[in-house]
PDB file of N, CA and C in Angstrom:
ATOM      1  N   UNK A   1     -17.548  13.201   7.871  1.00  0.00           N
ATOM      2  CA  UNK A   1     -17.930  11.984   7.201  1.00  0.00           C
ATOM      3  C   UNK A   1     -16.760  11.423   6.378  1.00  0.00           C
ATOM      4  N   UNK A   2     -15.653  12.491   5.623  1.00  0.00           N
ATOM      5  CA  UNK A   2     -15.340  11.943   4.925  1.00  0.00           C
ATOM      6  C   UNK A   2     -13.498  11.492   5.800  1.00  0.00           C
ATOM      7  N   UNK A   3     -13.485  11.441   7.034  1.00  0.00           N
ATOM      8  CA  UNK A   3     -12.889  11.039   7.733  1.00  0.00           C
ATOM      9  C   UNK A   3     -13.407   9.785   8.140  1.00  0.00           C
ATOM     10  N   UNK A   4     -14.387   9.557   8.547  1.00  0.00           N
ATOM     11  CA  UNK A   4     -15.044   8.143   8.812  1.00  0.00           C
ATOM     12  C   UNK A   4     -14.865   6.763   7.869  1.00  0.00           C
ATOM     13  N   UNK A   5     -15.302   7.776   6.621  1.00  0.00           N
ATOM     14  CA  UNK A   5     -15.361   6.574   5.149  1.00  0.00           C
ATOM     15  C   UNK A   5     -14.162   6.279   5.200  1.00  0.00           C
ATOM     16  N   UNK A   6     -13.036   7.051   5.255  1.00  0.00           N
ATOM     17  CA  UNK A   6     -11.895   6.655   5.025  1.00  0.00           C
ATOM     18  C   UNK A   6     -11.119   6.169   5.924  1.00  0.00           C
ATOM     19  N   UNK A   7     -11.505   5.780   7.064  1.00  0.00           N
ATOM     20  CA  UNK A   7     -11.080   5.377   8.370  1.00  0.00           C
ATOM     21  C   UNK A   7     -11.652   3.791   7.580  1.00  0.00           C
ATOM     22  N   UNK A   8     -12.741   3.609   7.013  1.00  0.00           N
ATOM     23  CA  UNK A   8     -13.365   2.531   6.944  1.00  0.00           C
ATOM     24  C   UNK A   8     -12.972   1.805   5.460  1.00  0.00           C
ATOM     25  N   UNK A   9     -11.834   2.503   4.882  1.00  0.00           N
ATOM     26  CA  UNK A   9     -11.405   2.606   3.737  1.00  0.00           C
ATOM     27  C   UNK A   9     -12.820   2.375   2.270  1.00  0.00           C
ATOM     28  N   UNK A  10     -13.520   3.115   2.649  1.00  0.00           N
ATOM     29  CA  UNK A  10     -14.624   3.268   1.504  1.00  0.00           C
ATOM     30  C   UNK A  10     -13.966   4.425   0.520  1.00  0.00           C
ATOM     31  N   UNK A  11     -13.173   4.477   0.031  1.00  0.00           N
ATOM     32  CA  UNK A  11     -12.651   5.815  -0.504  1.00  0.00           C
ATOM     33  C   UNK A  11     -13.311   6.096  -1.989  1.00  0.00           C
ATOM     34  N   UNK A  12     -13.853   5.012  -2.583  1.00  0.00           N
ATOM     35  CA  UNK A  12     -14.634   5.675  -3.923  1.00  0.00           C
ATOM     36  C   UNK A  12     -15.922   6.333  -3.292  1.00  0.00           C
ATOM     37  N   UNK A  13     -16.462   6.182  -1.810  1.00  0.00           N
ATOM     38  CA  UNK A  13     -17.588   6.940  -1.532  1.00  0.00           C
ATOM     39  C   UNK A  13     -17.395   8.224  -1.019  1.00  0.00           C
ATOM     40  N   UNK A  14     -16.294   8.240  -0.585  1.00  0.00           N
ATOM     41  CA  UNK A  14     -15.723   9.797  -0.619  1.00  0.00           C
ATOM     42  C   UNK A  14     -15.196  10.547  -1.852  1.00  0.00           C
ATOM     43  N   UNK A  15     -14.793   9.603  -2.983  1.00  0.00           N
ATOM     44  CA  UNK A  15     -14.758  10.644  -3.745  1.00  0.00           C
ATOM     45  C   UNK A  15     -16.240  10.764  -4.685  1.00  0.00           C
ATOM     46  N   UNK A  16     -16.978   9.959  -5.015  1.00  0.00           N
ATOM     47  CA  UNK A  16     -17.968  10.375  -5.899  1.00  0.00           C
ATOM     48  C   UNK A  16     -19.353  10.998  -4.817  1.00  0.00           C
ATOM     49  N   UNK A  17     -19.584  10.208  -3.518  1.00  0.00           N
ATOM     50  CA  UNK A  17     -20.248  10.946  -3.124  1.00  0.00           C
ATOM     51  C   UNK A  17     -20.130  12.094  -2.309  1.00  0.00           C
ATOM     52  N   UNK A  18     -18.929  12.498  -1.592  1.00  0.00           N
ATOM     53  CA  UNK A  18     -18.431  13.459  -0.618  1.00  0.00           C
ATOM     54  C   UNK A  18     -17.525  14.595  -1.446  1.00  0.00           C
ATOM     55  N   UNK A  19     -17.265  14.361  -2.270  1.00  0.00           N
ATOM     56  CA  UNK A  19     -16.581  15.304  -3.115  1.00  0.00           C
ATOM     57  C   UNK A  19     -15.029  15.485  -2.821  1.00  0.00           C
ATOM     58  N   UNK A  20     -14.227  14.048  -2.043  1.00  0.00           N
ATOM     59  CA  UNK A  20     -13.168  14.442  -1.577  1.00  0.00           C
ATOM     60  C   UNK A  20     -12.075  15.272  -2.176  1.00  0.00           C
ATOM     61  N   UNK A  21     -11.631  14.906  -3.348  1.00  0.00           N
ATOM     62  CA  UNK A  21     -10.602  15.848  -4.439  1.00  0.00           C
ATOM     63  C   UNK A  21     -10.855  17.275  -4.831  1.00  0.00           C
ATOM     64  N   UNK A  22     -12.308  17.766  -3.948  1.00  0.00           N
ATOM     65  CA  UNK A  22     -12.543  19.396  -3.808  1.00  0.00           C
ATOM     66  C   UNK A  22     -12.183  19.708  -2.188  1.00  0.00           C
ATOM     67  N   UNK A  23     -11.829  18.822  -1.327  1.00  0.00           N
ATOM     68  CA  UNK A  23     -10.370  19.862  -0.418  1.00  0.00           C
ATOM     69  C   UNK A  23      -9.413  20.292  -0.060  1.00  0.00           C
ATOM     70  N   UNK A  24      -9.394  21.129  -0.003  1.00  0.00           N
ATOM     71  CA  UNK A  24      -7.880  21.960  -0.425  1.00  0.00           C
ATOM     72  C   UNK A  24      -7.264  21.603   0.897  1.00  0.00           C
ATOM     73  N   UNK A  25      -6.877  20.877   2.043  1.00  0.00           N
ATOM     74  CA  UNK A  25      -6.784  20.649   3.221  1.00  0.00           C
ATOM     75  C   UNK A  25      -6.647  21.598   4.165  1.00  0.00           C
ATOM     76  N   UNK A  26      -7.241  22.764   4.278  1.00  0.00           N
ATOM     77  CA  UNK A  26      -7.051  23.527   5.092  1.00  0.00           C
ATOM     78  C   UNK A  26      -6.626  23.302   6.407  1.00  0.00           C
ATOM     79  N   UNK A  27      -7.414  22.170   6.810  1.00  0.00           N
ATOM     80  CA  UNK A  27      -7.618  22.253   8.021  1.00  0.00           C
ATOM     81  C   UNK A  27      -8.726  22.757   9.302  1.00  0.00           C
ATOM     82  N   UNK A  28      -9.675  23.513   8.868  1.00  0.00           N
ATOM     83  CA  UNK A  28     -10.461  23.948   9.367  1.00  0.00           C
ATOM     84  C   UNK A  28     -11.705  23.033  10.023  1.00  0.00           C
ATOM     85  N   UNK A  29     -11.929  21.996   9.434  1.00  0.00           N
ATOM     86  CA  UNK A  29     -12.734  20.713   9.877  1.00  0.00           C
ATOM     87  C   UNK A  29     -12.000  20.346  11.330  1.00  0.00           C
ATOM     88  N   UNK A  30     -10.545  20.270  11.254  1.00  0.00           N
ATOM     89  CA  UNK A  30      -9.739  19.581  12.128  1.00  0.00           C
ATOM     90  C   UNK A  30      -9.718  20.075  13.827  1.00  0.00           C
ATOM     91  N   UNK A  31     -10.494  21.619  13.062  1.00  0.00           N
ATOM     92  CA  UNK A  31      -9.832  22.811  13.823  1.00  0.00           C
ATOM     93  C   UNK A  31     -11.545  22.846  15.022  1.00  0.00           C
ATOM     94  N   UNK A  32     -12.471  22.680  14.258  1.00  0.00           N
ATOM     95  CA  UNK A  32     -14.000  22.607  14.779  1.00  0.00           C
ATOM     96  C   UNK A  32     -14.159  21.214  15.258  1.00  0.00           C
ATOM     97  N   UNK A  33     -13.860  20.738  15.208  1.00  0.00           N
ATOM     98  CA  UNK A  33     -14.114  18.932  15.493  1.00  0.00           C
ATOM     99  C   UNK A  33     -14.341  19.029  17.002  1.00  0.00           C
ATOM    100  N   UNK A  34     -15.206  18.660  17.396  1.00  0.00           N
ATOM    101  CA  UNK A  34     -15.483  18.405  19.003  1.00  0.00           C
ATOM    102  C   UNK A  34     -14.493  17.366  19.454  1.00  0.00           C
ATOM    103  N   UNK A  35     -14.413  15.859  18.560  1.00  0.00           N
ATOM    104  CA  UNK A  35     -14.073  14.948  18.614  1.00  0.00           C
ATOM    105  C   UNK A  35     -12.446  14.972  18.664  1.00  0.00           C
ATOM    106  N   UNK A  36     -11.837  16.331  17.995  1.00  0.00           N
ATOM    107  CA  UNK A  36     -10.710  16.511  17.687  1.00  0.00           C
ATOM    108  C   UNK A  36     -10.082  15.107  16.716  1.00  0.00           C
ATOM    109  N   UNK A  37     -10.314  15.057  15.842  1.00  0.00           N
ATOM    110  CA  UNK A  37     -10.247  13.904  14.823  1.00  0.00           C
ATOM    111  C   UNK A  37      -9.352  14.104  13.907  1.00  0.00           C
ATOM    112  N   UNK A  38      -8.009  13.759  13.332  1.00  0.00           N
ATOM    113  CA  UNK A  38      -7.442  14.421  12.545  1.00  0.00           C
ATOM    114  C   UNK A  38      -7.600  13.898  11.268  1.00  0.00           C
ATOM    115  N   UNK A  39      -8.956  14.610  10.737  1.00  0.00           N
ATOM    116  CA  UNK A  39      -9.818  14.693   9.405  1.00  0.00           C
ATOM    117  C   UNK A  39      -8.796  15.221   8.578  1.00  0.00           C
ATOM    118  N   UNK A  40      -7.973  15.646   8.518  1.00  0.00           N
ATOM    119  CA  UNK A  40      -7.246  15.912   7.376  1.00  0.00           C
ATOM    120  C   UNK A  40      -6.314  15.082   7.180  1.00  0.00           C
ATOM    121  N   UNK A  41      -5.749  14.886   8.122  1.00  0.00           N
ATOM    122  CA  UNK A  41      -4.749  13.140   7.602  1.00  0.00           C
ATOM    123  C   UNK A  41      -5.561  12.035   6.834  1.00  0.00           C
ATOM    124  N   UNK A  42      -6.716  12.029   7.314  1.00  0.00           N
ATOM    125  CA  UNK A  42      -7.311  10.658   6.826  1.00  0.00           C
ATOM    126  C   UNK A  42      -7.917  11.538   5.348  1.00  0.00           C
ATOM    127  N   UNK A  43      -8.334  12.389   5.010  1.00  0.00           N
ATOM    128  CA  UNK A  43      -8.390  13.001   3.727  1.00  0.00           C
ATOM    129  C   UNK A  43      -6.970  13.077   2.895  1.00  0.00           C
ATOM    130  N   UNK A  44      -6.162  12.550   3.866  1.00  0.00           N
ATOM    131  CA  UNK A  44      -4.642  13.282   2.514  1.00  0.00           C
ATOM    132  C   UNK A  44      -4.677  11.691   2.374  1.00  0.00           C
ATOM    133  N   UNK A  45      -4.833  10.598   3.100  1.00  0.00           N
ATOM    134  CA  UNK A  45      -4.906   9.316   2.781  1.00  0.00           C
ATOM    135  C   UNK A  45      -5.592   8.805   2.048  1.00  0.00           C
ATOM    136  N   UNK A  46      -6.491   9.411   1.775  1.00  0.00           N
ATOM    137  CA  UNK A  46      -7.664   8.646   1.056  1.00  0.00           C
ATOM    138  C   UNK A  46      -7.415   9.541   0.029  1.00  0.00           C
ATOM    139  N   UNK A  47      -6.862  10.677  -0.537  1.00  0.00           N
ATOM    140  CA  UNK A  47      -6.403  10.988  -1.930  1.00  0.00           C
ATOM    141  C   UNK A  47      -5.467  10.634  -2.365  1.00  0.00           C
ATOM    142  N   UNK A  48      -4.347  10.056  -1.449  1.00  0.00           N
ATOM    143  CA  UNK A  48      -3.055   9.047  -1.727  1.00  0.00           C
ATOM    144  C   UNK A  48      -3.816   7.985  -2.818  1.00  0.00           C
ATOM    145  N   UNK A  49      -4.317   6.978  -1.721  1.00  0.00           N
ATOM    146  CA  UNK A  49      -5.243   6.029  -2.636  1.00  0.00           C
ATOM    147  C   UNK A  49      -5.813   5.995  -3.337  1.00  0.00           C
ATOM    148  N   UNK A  50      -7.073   6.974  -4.134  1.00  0.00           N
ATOM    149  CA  UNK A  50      -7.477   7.485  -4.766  1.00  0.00           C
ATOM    150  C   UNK A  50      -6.486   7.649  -6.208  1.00  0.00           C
ATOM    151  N   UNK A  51      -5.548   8.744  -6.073  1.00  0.00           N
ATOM    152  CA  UNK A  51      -4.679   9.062  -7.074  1.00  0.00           C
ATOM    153  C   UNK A  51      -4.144   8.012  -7.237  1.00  0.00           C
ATOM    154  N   UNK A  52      -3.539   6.627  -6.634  1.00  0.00           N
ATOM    155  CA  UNK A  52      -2.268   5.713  -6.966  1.00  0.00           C
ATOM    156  C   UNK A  52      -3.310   4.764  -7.460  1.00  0.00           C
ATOM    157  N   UNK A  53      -4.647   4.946  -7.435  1.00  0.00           N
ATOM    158  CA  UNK A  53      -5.609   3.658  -7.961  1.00  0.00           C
ATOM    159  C   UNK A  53      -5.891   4.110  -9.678  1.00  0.00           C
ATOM    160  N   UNK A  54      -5.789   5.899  -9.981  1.00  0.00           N
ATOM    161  CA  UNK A  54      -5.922   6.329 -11.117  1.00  0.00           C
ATOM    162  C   UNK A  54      -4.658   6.259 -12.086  1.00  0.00           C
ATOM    163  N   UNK A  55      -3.118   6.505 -11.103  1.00  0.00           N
ATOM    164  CA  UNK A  55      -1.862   6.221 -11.697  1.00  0.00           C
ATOM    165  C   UNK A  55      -2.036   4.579 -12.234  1.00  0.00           C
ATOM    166  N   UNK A  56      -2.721   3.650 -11.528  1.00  0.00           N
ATOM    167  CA  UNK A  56      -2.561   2.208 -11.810  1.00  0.00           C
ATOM    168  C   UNK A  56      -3.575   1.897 -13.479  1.00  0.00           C
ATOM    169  N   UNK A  57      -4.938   2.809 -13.128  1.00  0.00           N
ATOM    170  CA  UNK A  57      -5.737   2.481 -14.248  1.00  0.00           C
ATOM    171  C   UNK A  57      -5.314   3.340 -15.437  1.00  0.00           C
ATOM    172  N   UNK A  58      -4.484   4.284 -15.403  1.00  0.00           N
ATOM    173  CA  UNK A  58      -3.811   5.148 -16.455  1.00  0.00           C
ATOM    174  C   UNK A  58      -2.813   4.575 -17.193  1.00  0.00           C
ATOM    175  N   UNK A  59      -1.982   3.798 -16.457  1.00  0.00           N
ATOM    176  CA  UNK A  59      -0.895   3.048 -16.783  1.00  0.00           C
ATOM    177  C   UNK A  59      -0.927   1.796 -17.407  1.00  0.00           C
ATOM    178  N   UNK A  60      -1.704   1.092 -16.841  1.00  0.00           N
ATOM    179  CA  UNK A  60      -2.792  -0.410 -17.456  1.00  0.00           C
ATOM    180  C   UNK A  60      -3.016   0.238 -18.855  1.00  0.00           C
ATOM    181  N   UNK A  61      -3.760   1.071 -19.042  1.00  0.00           N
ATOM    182  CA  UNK A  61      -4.821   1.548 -20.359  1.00  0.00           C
ATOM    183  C   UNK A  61      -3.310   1.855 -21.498  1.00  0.00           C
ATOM    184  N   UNK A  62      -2.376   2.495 -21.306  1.00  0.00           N
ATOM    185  CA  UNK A  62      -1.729   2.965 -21.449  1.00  0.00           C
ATOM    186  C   UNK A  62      -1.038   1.795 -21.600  1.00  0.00           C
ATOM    187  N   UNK A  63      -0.644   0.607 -21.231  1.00  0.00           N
ATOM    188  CA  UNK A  63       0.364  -0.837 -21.781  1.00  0.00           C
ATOM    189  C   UNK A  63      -0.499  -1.589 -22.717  1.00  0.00           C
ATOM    190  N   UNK A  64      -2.290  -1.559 -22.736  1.00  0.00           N
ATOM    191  CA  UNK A  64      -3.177  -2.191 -23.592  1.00  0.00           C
ATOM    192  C   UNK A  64      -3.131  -1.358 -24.903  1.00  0.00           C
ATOM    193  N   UNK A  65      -3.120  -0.079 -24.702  1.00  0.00           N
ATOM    194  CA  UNK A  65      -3.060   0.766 -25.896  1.00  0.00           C
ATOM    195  C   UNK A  65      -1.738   0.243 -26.951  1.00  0.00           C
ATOM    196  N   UNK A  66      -0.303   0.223 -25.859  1.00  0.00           N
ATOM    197  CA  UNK A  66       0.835  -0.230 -26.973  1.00  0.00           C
ATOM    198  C   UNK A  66       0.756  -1.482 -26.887  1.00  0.00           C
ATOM    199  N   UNK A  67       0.053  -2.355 -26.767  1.00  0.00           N
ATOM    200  CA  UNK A  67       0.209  -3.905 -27.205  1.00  0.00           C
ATOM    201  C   UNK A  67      -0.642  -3.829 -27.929  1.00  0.00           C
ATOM    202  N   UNK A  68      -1.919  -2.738 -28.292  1.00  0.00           N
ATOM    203  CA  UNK A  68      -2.456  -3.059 -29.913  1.00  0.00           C
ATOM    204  C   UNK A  68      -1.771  -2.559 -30.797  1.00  0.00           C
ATOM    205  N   UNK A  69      -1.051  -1.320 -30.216  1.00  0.00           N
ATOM    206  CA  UNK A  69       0.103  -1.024 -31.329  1.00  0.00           C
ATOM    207  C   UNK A  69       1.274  -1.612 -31.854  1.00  0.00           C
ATOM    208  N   UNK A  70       1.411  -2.821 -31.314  1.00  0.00           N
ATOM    209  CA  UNK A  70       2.920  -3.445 -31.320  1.00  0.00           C
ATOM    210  C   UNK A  70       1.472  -4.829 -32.398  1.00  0.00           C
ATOM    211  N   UNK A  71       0.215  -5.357 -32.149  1.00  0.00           N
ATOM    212  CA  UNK A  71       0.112  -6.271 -32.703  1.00  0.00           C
ATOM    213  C   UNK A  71      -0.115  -5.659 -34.176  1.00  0.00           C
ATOM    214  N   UNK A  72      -0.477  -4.419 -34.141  1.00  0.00           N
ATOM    215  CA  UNK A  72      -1.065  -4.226 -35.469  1.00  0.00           C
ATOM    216  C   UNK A  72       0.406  -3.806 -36.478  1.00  0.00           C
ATOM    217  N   UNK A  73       1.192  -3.975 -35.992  1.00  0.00           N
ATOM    218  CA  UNK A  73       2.329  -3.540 -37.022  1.00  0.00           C
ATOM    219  C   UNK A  73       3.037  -5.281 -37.496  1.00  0.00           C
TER     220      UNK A  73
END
């Protein structure tokens, strides 16, 4: 599934509902797949995105924080 979502770029539904940032990428999905699907690429993609969407909202929060610090002085 959580190859699909992210094929379909739904990636906040893989992480809050699929639990994506709890796989360690083994590989073992990749390895059972009838379909032979390479579920772990599209999982290392969709934690790419994931993480660079949290680097963006960390960083934002983090320039609002010192522009109240720069008004209040």
């Amino acid at each position: 599934m959580l190859s699909i979502l992210s094929q379909r770029e739904d990636f906040n539904s893989c992480r809050d509902d699929y639990g994506l940032m709890n796989c360690v990428e083994c590989g073992s999905c990749t390895f059972v797949c009838p379909a032979k699907r390479n579920i772990v690429q599209y999982i290392k993609n969709a934690k790419g995105v994931i993480r660079a969407e949290q680097a963006a909202a960390k960083a934002k929060a983090a320039a609002e924080q010192a522009k109240k610090g720069a008004a209040a002085k």
